[in-house]
Protein backbone atom coordinates (compact mmCIF):
# COMPACT_ATOMS: atom_id res chain seq x y z
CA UNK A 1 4.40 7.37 3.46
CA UNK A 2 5.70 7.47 6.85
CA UNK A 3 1.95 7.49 7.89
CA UNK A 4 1.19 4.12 6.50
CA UNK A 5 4.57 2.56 7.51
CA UNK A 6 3.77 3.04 10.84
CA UNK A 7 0.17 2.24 10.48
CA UNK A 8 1.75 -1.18 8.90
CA UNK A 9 4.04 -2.06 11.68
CA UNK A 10 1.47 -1.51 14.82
CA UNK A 11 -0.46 -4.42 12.53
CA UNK A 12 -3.58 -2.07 12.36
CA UNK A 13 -3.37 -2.78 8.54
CA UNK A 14 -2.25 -5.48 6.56
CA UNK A 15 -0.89 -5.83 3.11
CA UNK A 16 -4.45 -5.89 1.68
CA UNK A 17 -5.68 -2.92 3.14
CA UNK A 18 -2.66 -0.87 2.18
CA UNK A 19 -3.26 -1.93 -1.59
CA UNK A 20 -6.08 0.40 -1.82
CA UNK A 21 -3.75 3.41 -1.00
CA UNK A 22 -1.57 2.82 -4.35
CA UNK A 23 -1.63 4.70 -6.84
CA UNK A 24 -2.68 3.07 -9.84
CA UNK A 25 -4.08 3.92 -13.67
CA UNK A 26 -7.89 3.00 -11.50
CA UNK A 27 -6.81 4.92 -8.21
CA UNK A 28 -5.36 7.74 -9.63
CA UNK A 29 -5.38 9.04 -5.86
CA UNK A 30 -3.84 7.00 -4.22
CA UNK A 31 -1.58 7.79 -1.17
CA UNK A 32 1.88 5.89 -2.42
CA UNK A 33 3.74 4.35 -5.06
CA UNK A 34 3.95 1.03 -5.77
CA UNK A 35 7.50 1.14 -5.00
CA UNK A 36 6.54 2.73 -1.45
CA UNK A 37 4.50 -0.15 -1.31
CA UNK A 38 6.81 -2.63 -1.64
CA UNK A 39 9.26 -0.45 0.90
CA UNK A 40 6.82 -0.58 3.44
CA UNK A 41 5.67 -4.40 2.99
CA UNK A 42 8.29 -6.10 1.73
CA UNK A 43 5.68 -7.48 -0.68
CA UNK A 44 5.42 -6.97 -4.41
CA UNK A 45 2.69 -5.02 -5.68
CA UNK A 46 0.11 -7.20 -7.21
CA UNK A 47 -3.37 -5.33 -7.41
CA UNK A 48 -5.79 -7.45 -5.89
CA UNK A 49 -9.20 -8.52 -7.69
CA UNK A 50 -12.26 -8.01 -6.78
């Protein structure tokens, strides 16, 4: 996780990017938890669709 925190806070990704790294019943390899996500955001975990 510490990987994509500090990926988030140099702004090289955004929210939307770091959605594709949570795990999730469709991305069952994902990189972090949604509660990670929300950690690292500050954003709720709503999976985007496409």
């Amino acid at each position: 996780m510490d990987f994509w925190k500090m990926c988030f806070d140099m702004k090289v990704i955004d929210a939307d990017f770091l959605r594709q790294a949570v795990i999730t019943d469709t991305n069952k390899f994902g990189d972090i938890t949604v509660d990670q996500f929300k950690e690292i955001t500050g954003e709720d975990f709503i999976k985007a669709t496409s």
